[in-house]
PDB file of N, CA and C in Angstrom:
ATOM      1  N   UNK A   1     115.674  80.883 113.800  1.00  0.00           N
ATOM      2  CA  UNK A   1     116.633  81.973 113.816  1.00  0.00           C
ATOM      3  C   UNK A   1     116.082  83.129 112.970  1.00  0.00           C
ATOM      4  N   UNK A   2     116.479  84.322 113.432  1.00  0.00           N
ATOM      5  CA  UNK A   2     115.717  85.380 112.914  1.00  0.00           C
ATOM      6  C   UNK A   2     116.869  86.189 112.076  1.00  0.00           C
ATOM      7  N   UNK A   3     116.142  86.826 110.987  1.00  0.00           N
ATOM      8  CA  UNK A   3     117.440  87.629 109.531  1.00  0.00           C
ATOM      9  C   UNK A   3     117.567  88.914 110.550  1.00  0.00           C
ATOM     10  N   UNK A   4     118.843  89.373 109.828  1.00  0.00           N
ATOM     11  CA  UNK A   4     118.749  90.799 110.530  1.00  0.00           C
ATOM     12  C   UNK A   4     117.756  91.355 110.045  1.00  0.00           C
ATOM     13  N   UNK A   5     116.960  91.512 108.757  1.00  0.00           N
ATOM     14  CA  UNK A   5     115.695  92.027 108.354  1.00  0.00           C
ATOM     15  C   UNK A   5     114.852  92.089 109.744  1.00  0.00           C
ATOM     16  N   UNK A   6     114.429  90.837 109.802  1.00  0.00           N
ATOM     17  CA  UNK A   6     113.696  90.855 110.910  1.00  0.00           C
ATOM     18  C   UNK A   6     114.050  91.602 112.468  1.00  0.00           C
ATOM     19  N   UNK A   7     115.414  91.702 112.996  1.00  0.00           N
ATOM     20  CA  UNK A   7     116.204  92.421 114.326  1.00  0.00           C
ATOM     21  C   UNK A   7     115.439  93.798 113.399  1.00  0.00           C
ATOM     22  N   UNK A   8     115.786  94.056 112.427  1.00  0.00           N
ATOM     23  CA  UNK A   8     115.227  95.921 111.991  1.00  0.00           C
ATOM     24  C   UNK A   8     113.855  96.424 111.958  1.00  0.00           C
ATOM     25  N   UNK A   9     113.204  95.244 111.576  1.00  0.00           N
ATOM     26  CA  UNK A   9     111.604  95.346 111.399  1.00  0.00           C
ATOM     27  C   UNK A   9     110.987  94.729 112.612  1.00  0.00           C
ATOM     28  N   UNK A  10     111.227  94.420 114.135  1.00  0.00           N
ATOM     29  CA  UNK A  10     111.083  94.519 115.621  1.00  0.00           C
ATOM     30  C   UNK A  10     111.453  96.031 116.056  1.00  0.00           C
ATOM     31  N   UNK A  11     112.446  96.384 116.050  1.00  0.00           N
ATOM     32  CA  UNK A  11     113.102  97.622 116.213  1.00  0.00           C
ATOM     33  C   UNK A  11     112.125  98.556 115.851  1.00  0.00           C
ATOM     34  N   UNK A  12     111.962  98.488 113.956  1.00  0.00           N
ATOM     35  CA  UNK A  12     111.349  99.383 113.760  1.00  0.00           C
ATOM     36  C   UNK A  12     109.874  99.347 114.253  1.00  0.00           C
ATOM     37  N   UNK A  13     109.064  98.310 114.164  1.00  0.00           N
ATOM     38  CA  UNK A  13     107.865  98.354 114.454  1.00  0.00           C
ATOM     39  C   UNK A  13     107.586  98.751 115.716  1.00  0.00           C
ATOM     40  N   UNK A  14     108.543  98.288 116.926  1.00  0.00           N
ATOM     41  CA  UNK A  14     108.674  98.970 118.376  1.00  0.00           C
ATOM     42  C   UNK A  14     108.386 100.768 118.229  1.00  0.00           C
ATOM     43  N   UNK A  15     109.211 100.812 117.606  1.00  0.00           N
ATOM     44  CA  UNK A  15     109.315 102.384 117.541  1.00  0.00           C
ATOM     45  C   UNK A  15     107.869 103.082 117.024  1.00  0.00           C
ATOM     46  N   UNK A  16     107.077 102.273 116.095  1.00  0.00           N
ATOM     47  CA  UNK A  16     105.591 103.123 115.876  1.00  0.00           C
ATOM     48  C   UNK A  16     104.739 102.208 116.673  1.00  0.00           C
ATOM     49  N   UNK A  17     105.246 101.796 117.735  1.00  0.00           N
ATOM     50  CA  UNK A  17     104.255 100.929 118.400  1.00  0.00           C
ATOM     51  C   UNK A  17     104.348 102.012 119.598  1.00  0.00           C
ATOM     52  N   UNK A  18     105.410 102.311 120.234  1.00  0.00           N
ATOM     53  CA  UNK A  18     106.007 103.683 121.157  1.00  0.00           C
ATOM     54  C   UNK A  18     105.384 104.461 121.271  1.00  0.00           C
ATOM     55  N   UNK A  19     105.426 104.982 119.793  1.00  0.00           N
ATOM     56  CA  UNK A  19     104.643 106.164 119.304  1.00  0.00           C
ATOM     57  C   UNK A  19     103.430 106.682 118.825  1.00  0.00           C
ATOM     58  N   UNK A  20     102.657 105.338 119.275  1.00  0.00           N
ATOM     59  CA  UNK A  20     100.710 105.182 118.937  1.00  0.00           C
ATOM     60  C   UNK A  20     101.291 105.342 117.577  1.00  0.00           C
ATOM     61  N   UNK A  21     101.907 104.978 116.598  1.00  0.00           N
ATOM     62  CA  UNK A  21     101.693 105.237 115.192  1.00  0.00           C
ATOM     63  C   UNK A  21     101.260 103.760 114.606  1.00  0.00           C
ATOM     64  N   UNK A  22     101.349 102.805 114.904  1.00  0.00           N
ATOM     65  CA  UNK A  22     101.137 101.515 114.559  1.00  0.00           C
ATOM     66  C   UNK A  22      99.917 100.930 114.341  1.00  0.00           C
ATOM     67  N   UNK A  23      99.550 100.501 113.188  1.00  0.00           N
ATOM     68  CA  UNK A  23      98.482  99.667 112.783  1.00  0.00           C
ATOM     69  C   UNK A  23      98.148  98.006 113.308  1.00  0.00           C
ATOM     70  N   UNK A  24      96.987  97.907 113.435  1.00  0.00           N
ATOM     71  CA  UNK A  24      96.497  96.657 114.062  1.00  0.00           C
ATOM     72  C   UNK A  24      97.252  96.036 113.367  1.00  0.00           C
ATOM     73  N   UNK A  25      97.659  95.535 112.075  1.00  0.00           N
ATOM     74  CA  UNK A  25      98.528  94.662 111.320  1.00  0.00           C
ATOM     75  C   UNK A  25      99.992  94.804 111.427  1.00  0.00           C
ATOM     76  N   UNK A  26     100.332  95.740 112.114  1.00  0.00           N
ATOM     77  CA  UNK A  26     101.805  96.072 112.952  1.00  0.00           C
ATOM     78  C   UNK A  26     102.228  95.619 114.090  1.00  0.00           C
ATOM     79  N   UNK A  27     100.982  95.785 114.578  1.00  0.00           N
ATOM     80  CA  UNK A  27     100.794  95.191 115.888  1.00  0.00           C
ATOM     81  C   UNK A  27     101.284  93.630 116.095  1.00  0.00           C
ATOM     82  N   UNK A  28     100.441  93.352 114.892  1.00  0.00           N
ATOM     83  CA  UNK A  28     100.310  91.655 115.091  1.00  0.00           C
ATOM     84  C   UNK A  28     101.499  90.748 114.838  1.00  0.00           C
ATOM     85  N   UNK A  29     102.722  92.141 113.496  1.00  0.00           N
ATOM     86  CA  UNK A  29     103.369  91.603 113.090  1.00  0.00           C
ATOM     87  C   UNK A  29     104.078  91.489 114.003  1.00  0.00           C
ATOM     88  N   UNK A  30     104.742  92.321 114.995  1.00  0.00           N
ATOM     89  CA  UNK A  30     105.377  92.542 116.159  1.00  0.00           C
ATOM     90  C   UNK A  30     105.391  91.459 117.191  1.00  0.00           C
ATOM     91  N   UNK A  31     104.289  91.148 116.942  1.00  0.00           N
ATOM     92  CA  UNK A  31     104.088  90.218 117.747  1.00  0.00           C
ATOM     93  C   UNK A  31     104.341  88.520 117.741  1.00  0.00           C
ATOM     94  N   UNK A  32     104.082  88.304 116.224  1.00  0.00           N
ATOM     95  CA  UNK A  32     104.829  87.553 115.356  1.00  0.00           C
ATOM     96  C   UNK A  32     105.824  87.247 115.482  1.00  0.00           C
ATOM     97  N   UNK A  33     106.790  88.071 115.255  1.00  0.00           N
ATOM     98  CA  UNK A  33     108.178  88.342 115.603  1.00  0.00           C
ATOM     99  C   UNK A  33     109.054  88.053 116.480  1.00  0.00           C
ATOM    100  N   UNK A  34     107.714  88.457 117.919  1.00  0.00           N
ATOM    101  CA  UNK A  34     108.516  88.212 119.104  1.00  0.00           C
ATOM    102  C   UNK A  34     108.395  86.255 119.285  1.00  0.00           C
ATOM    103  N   UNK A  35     106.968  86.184 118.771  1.00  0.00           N
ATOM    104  CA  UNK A  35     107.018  84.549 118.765  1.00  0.00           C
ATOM    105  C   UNK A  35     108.123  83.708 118.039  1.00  0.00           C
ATOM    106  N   UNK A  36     108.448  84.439 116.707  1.00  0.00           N
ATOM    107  CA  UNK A  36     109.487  83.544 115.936  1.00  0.00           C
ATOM    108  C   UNK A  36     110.832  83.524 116.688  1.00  0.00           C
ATOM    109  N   UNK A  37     111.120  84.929 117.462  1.00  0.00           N
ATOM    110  CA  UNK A  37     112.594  84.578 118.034  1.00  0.00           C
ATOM    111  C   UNK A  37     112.183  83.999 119.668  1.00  0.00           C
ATOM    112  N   UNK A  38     111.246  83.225 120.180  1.00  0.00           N
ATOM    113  CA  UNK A  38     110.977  82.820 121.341  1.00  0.00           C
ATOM    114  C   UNK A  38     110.975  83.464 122.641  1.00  0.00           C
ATOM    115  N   UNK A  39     110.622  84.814 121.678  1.00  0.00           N
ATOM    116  CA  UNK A  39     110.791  85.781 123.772  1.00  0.00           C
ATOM    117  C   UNK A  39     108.839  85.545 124.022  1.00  0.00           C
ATOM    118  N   UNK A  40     108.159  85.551 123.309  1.00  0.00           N
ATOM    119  CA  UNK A  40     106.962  85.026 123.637  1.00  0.00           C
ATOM    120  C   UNK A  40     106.616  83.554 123.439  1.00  0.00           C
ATOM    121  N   UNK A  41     105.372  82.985 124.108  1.00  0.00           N
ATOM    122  CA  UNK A  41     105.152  81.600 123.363  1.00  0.00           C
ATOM    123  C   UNK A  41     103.471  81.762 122.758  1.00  0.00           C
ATOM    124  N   UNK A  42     103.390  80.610 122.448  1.00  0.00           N
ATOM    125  CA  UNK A  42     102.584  80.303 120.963  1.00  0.00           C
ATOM    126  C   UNK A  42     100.902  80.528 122.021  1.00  0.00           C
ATOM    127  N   UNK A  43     101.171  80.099 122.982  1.00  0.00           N
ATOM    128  CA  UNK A  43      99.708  80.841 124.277  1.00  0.00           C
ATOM    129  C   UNK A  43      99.606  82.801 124.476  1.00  0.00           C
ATOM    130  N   UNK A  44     101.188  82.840 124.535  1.00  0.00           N
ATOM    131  CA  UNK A  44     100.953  84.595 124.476  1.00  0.00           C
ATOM    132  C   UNK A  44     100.649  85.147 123.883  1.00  0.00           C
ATOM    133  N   UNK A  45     100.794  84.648 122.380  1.00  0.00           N
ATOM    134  CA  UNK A  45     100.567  85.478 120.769  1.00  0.00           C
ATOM    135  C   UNK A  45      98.877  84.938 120.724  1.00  0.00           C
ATOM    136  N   UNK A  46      98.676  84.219 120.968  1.00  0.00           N
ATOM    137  CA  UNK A  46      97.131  83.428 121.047  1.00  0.00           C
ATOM    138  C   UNK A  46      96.397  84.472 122.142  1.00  0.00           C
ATOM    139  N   UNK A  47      96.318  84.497 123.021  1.00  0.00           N
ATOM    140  CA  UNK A  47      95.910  85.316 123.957  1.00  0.00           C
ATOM    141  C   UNK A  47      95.755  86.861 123.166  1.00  0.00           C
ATOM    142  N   UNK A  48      96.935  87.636 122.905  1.00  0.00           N
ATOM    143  CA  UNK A  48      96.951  88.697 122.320  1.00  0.00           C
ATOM    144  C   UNK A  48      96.081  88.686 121.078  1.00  0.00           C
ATOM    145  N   UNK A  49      96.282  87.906 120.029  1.00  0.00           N
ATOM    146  CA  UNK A  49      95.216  87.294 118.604  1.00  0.00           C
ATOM    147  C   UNK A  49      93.825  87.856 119.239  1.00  0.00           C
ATOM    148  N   UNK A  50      93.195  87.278 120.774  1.00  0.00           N
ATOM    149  CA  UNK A  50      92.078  87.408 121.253  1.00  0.00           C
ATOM    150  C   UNK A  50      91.456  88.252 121.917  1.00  0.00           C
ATOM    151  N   UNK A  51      92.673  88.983 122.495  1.00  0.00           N
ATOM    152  CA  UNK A  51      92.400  90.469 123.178  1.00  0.00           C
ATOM    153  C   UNK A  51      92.636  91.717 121.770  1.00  0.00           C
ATOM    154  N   UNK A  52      92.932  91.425 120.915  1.00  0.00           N
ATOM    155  CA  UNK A  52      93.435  92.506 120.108  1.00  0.00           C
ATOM    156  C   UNK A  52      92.098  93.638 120.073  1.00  0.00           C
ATOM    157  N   UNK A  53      92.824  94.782 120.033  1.00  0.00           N
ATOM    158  CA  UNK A  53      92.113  95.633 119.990  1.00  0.00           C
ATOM    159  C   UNK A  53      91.134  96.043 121.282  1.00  0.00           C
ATOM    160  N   UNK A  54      91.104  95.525 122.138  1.00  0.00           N
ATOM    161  CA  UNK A  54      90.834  95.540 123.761  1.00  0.00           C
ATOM    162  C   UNK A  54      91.760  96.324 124.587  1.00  0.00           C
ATOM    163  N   UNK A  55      91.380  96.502 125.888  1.00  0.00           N
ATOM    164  CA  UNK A  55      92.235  97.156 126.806  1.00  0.00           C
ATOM    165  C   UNK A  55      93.214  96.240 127.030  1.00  0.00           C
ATOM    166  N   UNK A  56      92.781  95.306 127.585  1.00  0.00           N
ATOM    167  CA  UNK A  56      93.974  93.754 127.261  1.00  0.00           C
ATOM    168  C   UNK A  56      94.539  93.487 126.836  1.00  0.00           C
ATOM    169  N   UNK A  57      94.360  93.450 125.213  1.00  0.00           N
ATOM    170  CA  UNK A  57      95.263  93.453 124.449  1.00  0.00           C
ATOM    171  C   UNK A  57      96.184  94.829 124.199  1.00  0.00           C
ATOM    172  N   UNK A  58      96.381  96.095 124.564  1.00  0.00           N
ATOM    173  CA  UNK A  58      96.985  97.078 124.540  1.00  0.00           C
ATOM    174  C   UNK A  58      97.866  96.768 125.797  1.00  0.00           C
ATOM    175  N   UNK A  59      97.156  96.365 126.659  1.00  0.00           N
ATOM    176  CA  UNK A  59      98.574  95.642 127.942  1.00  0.00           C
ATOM    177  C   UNK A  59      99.460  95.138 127.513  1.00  0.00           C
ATOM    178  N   UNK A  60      98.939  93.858 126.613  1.00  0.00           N
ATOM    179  CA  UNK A  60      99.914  92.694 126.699  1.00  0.00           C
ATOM    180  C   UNK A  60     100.423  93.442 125.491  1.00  0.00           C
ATOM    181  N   UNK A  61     100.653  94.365 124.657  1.00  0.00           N
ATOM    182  CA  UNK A  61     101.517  95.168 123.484  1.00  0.00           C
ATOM    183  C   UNK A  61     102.241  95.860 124.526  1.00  0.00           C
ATOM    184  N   UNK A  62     102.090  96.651 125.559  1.00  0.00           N
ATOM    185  CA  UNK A  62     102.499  97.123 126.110  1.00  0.00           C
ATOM    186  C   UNK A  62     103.399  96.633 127.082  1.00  0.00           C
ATOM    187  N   UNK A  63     103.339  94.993 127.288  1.00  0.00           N
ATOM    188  CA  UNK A  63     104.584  94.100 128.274  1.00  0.00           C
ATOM    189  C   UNK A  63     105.636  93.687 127.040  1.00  0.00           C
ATOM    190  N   UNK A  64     104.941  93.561 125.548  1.00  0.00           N
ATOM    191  CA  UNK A  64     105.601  92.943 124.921  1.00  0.00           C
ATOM    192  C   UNK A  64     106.926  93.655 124.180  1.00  0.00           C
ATOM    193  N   UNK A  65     106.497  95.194 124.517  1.00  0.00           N
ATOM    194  CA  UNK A  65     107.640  96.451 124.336  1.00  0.00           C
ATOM    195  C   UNK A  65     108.581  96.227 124.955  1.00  0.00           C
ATOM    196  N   UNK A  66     108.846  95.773 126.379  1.00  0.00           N
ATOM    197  CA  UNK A  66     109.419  95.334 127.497  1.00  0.00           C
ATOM    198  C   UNK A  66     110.337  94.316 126.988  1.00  0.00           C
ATOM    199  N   UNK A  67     109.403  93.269 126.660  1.00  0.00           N
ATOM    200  CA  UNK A  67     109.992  91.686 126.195  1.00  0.00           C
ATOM    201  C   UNK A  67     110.989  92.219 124.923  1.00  0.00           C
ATOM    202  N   UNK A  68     110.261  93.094 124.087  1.00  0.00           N
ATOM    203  CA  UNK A  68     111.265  92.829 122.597  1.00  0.00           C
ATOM    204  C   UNK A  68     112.508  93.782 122.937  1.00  0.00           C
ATOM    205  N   UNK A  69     112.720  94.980 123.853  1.00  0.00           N
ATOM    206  CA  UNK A  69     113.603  95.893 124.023  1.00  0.00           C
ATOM    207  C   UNK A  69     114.581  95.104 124.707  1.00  0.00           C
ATOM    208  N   UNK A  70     114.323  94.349 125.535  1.00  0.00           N
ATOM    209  CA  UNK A  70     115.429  93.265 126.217  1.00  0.00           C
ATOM    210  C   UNK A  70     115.573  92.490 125.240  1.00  0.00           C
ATOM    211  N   UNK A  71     115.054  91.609 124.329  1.00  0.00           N
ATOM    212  CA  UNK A  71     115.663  90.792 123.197  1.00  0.00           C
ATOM    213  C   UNK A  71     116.370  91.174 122.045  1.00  0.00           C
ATOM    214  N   UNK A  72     116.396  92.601 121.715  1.00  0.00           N
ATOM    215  CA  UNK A  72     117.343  93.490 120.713  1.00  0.00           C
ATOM    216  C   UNK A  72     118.797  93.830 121.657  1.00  0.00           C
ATOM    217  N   UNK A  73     118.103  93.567 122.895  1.00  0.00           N
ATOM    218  CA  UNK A  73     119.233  94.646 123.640  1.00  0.00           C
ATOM    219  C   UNK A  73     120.425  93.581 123.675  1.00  0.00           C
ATOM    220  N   UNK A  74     119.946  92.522 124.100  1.00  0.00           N
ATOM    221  CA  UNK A  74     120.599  90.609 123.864  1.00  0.00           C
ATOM    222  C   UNK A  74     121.332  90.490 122.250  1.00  0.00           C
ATOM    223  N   UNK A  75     120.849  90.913 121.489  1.00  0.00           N
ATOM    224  CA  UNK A  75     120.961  90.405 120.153  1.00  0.00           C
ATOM    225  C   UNK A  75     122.090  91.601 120.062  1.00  0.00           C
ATOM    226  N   UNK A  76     121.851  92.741 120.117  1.00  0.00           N
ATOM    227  CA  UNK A  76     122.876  94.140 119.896  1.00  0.00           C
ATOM    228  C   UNK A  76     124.393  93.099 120.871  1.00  0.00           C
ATOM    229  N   UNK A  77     124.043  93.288 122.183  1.00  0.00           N
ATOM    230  CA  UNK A  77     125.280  92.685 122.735  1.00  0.00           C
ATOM    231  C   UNK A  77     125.889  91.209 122.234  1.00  0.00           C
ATOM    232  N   UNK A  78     125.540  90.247 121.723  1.00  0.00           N
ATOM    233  CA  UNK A  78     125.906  89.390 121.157  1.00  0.00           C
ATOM    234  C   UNK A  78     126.606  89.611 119.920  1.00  0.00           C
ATOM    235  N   UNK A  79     126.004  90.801 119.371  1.00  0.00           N
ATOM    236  CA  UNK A  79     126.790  90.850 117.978  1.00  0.00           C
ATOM    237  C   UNK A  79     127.886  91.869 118.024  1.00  0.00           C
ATOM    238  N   UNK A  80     128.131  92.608 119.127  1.00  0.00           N
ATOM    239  CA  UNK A  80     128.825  93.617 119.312  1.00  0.00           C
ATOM    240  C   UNK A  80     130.149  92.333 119.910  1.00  0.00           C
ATOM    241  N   UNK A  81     129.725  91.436 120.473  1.00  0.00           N
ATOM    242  CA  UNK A  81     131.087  90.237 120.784  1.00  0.00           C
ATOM    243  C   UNK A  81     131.394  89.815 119.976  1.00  0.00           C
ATOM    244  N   UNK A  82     130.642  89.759 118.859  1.00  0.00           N
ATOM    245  CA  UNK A  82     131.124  88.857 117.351  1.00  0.00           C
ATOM    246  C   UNK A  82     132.546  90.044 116.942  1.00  0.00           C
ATOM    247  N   UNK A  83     132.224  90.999 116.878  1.00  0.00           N
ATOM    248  CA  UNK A  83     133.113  91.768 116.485  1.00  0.00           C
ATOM    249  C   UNK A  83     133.999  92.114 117.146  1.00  0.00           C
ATOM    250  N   UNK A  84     134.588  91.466 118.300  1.00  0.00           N
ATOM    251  CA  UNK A  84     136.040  91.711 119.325  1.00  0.00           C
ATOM    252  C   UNK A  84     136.929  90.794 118.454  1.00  0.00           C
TER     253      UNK A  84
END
């Protein structure tokens, strides 16, 4: 299970990942991230580990924008029901 720390620091890191502002170690954390809350698996983050810094690996950052914007978007609506 992931802290809200972590829902803010996906979010945020998305956002300088968006914006070419993000560091290879941003990257990775992001990616991290998406592994700890299970929208990736432990072969995708491995794969990416190996393409990093490749055209390949800028893909699979670039599907994984995809993956984490639908898993905030999940997490926003879940918690927006907590509060009815």
């Amino acid at each position: 299970m992931m802290t809200m720390y972590e829902y803010r620091r996906l979010s945020e890191l998305g956002d300088r990942i968006k914006a070419n502002l993000a560091s290879k170690d941003e990257k990775k954390e992001y990616m991290k991230l998406l592994l700890k809350s299970g929208s990736i698996s432990q072969a995708q983050y491995n794969e990416y580990l190996s393409q990093q810094g490749t055209t390949q690996g800028d893909d699979l950052i670039a599907a994984a924008l995809a993956v984490g914007a639908i898993f905030l978007i999940g997490y926003l609506i879940k918690e927006l029901g907590r509060k009815d």
